[in-house]
ModelCIF file with pLDDT and N, C-alpha, C, O atoms, coordinates in Angstrom:
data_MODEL
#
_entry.id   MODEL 
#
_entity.id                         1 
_entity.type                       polymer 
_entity.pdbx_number_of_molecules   1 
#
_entity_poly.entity_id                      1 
_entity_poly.type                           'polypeptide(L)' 
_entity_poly.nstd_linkage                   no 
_entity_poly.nstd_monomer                   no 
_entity_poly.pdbx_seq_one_letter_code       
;(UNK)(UNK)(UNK)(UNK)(UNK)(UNK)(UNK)(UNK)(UNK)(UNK)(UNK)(UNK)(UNK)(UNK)(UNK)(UNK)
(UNK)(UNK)(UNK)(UNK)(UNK)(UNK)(UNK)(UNK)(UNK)(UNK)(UNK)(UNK)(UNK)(UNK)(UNK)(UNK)
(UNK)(UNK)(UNK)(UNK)(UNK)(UNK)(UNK)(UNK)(UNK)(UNK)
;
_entity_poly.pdbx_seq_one_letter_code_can   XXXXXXXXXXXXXXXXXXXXXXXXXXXXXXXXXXXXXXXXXX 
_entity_poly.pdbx_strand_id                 A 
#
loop_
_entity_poly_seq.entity_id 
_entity_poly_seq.num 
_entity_poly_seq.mon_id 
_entity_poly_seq.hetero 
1 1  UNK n 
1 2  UNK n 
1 3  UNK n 
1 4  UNK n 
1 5  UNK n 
1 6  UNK n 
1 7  UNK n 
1 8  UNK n 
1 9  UNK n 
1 10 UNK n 
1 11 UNK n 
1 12 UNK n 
1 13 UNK n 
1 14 UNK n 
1 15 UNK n 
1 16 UNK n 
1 17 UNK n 
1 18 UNK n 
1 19 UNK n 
1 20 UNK n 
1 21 UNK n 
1 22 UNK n 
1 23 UNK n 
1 24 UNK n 
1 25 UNK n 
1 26 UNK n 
1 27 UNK n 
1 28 UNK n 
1 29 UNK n 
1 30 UNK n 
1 31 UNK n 
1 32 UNK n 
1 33 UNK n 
1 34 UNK n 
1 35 UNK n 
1 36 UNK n 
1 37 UNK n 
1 38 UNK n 
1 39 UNK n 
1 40 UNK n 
1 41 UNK n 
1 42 UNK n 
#
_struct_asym.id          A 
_struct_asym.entity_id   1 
#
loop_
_ma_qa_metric.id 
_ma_qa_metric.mode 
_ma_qa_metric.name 
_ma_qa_metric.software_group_id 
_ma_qa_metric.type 
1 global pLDDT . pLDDT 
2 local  pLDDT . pLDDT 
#
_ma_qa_metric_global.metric_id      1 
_ma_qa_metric_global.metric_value   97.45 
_ma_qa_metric_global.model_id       1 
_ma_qa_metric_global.ordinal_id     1 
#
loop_
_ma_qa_metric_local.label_asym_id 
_ma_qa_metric_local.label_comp_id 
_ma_qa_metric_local.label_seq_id 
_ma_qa_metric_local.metric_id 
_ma_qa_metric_local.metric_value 
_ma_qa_metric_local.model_id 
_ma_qa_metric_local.ordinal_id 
A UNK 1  2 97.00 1 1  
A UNK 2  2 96.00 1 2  
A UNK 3  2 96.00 1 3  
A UNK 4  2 95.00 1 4  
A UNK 5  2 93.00 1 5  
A UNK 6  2 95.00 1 6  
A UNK 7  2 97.00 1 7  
A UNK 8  2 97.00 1 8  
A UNK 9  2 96.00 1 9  
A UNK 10 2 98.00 1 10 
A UNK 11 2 98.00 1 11 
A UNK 12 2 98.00 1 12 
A UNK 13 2 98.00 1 13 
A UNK 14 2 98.00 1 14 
A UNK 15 2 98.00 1 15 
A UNK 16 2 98.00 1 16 
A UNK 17 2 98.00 1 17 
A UNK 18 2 98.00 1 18 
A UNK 19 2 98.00 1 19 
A UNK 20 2 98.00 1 20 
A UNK 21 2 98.00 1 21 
A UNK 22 2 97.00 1 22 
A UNK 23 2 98.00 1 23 
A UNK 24 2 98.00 1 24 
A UNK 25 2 98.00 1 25 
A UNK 26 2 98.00 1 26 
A UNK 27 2 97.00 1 27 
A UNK 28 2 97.00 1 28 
A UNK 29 2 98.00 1 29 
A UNK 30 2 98.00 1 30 
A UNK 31 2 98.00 1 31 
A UNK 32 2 98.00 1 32 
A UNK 33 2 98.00 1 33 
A UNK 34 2 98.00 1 34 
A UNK 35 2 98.00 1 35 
A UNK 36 2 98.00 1 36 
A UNK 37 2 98.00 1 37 
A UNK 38 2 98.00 1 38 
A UNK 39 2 98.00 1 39 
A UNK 40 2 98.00 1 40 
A UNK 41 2 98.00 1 41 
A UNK 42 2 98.00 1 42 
#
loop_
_atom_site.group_PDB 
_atom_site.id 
_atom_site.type_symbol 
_atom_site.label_atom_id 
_atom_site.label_alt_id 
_atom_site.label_comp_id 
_atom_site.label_asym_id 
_atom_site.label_entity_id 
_atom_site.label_seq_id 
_atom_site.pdbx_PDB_ins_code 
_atom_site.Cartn_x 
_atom_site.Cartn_y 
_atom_site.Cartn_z 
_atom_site.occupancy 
_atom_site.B_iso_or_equiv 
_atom_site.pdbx_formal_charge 
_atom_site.auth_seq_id 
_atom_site.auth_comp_id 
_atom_site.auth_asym_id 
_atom_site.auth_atom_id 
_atom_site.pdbx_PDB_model_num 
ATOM 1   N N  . UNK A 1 1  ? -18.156 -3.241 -16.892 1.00 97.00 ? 1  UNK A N  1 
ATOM 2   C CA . UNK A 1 1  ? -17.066 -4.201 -16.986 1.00 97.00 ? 1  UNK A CA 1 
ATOM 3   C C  . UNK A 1 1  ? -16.303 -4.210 -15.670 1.00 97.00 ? 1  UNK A C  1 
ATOM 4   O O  . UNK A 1 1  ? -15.812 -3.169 -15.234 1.00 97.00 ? 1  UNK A O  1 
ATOM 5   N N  . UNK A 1 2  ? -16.178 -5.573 -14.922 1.00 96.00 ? 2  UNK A N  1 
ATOM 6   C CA . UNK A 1 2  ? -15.742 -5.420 -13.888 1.00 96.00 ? 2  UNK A CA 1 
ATOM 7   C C  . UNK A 1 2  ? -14.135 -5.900 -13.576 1.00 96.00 ? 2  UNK A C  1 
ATOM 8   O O  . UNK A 1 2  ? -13.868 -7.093 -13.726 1.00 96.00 ? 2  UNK A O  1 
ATOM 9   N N  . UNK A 1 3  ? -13.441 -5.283 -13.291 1.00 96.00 ? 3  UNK A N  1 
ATOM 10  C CA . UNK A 1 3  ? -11.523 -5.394 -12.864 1.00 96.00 ? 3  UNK A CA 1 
ATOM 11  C C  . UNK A 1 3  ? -10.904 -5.376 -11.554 1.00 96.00 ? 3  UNK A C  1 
ATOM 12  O O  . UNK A 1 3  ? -10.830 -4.383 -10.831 1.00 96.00 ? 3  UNK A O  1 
ATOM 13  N N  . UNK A 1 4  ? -10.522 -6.380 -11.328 1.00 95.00 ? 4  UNK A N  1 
ATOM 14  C CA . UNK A 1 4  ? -10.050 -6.881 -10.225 1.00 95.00 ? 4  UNK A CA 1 
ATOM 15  C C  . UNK A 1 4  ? -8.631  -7.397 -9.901  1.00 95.00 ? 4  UNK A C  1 
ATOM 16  O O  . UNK A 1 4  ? -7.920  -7.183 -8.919  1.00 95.00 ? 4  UNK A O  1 
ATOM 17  N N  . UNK A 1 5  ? -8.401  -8.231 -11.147 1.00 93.00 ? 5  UNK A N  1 
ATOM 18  C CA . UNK A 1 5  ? -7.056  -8.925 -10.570 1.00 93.00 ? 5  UNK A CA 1 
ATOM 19  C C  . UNK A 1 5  ? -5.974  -8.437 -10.729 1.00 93.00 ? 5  UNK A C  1 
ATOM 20  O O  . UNK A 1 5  ? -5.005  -8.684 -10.011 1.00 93.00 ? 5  UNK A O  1 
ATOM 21  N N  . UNK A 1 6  ? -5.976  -7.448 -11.977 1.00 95.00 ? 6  UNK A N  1 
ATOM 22  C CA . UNK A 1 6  ? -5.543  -6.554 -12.719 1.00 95.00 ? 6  UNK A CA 1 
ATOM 23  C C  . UNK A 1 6  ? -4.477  -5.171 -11.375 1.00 95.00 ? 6  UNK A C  1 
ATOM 24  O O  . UNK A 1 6  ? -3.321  -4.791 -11.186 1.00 95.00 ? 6  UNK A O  1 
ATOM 25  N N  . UNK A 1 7  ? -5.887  -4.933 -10.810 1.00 97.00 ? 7  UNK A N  1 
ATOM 26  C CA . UNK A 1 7  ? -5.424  -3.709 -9.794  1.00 97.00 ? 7  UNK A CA 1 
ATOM 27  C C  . UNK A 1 7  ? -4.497  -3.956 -8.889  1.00 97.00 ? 7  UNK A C  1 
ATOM 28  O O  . UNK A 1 7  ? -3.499  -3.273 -8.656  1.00 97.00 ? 7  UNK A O  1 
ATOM 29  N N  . UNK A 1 8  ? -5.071  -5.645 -8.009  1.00 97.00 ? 8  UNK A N  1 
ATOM 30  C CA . UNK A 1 8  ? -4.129  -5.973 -7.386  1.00 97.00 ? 8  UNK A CA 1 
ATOM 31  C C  . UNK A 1 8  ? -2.301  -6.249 -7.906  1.00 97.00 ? 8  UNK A C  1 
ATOM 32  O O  . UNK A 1 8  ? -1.292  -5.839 -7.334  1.00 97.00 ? 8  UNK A O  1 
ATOM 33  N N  . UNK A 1 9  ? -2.395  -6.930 -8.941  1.00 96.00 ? 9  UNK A N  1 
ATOM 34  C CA . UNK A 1 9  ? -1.186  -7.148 -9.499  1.00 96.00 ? 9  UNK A CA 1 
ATOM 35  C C  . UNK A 1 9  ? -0.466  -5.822 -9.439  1.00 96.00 ? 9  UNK A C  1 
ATOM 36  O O  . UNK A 1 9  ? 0.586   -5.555 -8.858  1.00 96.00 ? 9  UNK A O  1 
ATOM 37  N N  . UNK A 1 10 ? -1.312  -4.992 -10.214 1.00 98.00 ? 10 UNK A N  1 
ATOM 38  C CA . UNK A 1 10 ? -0.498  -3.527 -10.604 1.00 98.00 ? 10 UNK A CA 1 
ATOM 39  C C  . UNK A 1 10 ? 0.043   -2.724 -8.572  1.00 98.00 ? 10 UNK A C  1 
ATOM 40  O O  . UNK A 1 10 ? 1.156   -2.574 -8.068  1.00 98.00 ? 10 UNK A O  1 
ATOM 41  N N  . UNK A 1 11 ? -1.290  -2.441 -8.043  1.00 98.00 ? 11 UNK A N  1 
ATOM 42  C CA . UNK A 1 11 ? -0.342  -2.547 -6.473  1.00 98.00 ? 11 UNK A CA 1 
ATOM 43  C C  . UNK A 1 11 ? 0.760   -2.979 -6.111  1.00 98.00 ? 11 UNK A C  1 
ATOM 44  O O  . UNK A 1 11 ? 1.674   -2.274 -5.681  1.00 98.00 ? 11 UNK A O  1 
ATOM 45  N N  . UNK A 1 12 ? 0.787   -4.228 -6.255  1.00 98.00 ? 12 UNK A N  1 
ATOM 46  C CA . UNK A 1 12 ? 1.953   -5.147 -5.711  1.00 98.00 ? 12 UNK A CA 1 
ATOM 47  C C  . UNK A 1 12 ? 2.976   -5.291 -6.456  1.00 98.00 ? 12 UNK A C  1 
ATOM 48  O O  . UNK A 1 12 ? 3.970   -5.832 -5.973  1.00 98.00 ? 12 UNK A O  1 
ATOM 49  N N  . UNK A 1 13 ? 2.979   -4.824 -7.868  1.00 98.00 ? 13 UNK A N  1 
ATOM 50  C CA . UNK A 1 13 ? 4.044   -4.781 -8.560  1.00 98.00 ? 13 UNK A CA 1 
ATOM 51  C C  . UNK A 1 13 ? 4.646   -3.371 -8.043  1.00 98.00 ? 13 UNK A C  1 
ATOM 52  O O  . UNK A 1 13 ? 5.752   -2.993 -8.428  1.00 98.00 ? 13 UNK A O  1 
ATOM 53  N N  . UNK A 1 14 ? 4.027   -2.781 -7.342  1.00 98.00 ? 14 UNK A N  1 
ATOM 54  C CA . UNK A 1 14 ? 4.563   -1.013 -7.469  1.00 98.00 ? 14 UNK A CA 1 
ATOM 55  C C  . UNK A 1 14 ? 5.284   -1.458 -5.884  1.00 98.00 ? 14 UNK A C  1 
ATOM 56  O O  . UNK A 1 14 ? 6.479   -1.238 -5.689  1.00 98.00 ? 14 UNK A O  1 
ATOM 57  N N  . UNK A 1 15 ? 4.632   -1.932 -5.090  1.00 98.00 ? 15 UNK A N  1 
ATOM 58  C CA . UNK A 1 15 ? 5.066   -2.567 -3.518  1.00 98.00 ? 15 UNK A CA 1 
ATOM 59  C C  . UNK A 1 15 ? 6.949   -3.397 -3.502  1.00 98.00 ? 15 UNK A C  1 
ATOM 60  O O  . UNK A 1 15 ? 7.972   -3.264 -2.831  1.00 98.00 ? 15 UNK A O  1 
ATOM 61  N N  . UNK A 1 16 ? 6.537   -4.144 -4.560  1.00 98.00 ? 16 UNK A N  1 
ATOM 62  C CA . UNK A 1 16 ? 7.905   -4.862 -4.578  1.00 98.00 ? 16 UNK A CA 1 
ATOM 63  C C  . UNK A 1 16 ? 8.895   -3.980 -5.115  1.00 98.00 ? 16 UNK A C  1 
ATOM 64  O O  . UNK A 1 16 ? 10.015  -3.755 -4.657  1.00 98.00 ? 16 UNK A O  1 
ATOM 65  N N  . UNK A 1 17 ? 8.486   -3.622 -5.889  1.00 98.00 ? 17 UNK A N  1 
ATOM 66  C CA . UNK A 1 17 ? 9.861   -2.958 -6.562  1.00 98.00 ? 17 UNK A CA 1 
ATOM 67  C C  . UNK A 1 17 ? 10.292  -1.939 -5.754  1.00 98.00 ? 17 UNK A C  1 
ATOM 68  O O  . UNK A 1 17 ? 11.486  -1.653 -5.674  1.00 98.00 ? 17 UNK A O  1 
ATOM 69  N N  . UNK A 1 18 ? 9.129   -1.158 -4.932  1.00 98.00 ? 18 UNK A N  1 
ATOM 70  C CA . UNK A 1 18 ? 10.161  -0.319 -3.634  1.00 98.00 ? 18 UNK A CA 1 
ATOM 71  C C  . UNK A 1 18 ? 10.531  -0.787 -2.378  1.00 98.00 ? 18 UNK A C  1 
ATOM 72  O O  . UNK A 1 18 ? 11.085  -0.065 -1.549  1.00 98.00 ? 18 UNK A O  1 
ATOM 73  N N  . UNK A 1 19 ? 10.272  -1.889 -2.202  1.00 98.00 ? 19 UNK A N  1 
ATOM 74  C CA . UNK A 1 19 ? 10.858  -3.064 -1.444  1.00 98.00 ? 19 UNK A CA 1 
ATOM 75  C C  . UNK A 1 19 ? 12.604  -3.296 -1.547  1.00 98.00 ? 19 UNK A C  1 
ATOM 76  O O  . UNK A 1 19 ? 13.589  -3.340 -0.810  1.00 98.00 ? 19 UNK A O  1 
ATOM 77  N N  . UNK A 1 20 ? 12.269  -3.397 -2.835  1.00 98.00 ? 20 UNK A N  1 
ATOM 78  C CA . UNK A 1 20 ? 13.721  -3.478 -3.456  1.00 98.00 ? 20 UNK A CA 1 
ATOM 79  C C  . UNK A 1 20 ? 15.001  -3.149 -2.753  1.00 98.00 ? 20 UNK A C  1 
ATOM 80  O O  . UNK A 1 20 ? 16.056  -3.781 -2.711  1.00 98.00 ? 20 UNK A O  1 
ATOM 81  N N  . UNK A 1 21 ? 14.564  -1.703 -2.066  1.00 98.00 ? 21 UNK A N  1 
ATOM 82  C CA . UNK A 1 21 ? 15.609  -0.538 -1.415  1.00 98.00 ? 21 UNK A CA 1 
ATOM 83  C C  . UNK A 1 21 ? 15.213  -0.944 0.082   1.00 98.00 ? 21 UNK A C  1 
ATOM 84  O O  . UNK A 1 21 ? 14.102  -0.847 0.604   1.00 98.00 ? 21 UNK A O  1 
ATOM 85  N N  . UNK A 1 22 ? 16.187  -1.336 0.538   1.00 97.00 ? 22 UNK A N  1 
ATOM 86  C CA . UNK A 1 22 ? 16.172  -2.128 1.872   1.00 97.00 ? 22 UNK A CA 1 
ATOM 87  C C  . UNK A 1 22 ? 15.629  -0.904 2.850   1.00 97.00 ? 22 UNK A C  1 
ATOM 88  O O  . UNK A 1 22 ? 14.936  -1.018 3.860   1.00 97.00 ? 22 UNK A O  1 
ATOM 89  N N  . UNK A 1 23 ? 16.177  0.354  2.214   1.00 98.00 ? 23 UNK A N  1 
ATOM 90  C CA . UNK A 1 23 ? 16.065  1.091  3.330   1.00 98.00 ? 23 UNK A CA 1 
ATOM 91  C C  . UNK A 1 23 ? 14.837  1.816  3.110   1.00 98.00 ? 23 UNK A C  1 
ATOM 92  O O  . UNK A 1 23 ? 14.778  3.027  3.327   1.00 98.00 ? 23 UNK A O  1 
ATOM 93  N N  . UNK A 1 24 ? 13.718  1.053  2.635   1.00 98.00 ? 24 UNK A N  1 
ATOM 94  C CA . UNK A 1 24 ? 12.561  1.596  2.420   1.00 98.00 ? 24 UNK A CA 1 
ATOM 95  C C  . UNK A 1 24 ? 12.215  0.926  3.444   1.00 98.00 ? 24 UNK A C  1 
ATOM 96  O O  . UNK A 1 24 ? 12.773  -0.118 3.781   1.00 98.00 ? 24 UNK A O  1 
ATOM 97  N N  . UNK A 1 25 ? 10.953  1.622  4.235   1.00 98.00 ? 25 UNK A N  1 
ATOM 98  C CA . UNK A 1 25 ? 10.307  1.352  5.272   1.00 98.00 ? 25 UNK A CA 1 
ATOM 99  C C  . UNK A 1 25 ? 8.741   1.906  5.424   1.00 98.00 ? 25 UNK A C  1 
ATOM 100 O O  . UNK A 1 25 ? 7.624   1.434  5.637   1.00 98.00 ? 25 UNK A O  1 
ATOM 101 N N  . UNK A 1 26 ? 9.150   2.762  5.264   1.00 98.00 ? 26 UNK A N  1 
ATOM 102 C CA . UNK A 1 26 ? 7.588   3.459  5.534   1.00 98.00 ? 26 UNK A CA 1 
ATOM 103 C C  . UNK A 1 26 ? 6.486   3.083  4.382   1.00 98.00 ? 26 UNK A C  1 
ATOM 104 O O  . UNK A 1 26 ? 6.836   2.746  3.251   1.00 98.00 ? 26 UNK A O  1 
ATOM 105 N N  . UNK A 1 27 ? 5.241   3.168  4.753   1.00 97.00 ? 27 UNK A N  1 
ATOM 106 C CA . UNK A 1 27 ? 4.329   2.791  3.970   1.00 97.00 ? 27 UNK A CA 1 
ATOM 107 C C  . UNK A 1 27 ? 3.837   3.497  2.969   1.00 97.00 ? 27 UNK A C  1 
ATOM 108 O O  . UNK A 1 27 ? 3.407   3.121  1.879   1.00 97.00 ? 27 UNK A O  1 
ATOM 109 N N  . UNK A 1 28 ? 3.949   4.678  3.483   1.00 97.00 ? 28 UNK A N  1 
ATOM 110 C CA . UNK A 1 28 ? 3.596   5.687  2.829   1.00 97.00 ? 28 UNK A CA 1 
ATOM 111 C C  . UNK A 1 28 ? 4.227   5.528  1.166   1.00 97.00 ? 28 UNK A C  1 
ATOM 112 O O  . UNK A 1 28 ? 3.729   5.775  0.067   1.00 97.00 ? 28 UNK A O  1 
ATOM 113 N N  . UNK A 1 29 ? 5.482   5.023  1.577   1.00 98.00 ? 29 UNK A N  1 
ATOM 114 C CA . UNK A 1 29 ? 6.617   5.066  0.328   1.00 98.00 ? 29 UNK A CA 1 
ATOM 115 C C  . UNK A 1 29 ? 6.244   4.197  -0.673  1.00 98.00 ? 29 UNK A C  1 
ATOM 116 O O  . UNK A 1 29 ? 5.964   4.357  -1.862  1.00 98.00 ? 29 UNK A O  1 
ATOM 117 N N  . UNK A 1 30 ? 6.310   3.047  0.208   1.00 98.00 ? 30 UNK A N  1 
ATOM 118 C CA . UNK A 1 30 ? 5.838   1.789  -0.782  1.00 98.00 ? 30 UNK A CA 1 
ATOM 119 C C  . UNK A 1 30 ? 4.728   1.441  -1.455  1.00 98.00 ? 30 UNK A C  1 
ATOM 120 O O  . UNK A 1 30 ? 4.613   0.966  -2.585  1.00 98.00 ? 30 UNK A O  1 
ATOM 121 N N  . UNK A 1 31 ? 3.716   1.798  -0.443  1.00 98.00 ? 31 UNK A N  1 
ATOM 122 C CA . UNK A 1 31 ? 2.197   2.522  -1.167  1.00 98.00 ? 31 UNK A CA 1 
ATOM 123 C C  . UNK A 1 31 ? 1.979   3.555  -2.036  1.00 98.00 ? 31 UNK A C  1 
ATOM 124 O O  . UNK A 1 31 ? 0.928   3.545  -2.678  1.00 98.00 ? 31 UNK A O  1 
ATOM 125 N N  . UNK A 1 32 ? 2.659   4.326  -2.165  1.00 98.00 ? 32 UNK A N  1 
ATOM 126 C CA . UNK A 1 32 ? 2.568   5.549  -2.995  1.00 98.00 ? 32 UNK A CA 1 
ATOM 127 C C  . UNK A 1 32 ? 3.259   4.906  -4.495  1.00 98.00 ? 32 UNK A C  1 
ATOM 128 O O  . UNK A 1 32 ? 2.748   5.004  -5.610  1.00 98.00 ? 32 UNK A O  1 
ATOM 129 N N  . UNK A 1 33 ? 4.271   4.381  -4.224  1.00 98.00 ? 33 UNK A N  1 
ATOM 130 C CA . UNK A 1 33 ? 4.384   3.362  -5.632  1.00 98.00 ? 33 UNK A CA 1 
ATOM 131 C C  . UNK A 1 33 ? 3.601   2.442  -6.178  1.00 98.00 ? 33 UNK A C  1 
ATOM 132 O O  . UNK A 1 33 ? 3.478   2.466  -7.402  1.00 98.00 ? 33 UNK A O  1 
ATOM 133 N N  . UNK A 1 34 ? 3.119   1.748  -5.646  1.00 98.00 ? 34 UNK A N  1 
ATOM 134 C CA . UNK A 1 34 ? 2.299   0.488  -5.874  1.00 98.00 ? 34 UNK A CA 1 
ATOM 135 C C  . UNK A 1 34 ? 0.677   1.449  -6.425  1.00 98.00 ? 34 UNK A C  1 
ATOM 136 O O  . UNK A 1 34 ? 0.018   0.801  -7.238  1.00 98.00 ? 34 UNK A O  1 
ATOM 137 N N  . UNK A 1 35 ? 0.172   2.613  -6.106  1.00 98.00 ? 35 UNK A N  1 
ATOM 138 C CA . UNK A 1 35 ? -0.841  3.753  -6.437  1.00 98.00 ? 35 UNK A CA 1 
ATOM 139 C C  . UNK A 1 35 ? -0.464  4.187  -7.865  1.00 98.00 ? 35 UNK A C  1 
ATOM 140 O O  . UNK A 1 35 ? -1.202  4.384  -8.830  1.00 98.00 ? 35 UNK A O  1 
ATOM 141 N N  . UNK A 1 36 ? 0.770   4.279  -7.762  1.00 98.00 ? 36 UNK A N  1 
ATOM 142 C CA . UNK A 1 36 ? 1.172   4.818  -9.272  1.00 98.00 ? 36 UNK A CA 1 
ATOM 143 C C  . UNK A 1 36 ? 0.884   3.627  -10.883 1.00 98.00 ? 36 UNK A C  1 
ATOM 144 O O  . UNK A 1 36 ? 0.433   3.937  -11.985 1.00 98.00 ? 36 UNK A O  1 
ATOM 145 N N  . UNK A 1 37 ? 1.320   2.408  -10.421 1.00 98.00 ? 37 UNK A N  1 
ATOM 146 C CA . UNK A 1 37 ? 0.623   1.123  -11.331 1.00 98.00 ? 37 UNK A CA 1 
ATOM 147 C C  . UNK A 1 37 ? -0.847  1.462  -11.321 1.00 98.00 ? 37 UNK A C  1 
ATOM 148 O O  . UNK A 1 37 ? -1.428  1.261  -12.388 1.00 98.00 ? 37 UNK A O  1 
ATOM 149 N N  . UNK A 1 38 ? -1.543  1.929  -10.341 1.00 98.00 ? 38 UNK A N  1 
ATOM 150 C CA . UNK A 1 38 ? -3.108  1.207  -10.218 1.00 98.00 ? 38 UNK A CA 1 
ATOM 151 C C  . UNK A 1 38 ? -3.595  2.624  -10.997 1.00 98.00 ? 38 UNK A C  1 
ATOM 152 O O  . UNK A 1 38 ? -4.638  2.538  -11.645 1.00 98.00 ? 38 UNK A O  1 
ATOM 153 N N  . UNK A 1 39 ? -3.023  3.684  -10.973 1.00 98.00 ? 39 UNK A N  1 
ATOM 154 C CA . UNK A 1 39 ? -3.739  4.828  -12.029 1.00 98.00 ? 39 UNK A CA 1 
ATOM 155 C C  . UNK A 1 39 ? -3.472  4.420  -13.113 1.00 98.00 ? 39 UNK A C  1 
ATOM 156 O O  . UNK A 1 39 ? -4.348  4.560  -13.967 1.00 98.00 ? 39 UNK A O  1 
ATOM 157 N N  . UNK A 1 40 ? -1.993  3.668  -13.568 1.00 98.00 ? 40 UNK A N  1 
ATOM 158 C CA . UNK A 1 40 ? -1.894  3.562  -15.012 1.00 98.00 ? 40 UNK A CA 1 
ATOM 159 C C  . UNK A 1 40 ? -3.065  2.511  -15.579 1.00 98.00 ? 40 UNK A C  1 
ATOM 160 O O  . UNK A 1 40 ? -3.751  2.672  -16.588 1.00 98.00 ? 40 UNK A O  1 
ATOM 161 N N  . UNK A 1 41 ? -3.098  1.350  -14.612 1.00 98.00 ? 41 UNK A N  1 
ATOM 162 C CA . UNK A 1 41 ? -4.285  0.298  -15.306 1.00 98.00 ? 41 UNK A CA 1 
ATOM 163 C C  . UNK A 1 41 ? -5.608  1.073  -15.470 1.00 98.00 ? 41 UNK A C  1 
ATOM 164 O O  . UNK A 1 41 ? -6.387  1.107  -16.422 1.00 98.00 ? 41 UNK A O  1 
ATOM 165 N N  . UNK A 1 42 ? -5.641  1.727  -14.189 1.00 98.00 ? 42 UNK A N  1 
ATOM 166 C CA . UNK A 1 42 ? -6.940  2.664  -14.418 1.00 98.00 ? 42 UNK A CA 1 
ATOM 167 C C  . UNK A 1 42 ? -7.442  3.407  -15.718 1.00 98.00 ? 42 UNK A C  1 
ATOM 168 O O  . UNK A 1 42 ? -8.472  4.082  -15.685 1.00 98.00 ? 42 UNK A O  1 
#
């Protein structure tokens, strides 16, 4: 069974919401959130 659109959404939902905090910057940060959605769909 193949999943795709799913992962992306869940990424980018984790991306924005630490966006949120202006004084987020680093990638590491915002990526590491947007990782945390993509295990849960997982």
């Amino acid at each position: 069974v193949n999943f795709a659109t799913e992962l992306r959404a869940a990424l980018t939902k984790g991306v924005r919401e630490a966006l949120k905090d202006e004084g987020v910057y680093d990638p590491k940060v915002f990526m590491n959130a947007g990782k945390k959605y993509v295990a849960e769909t997982v």
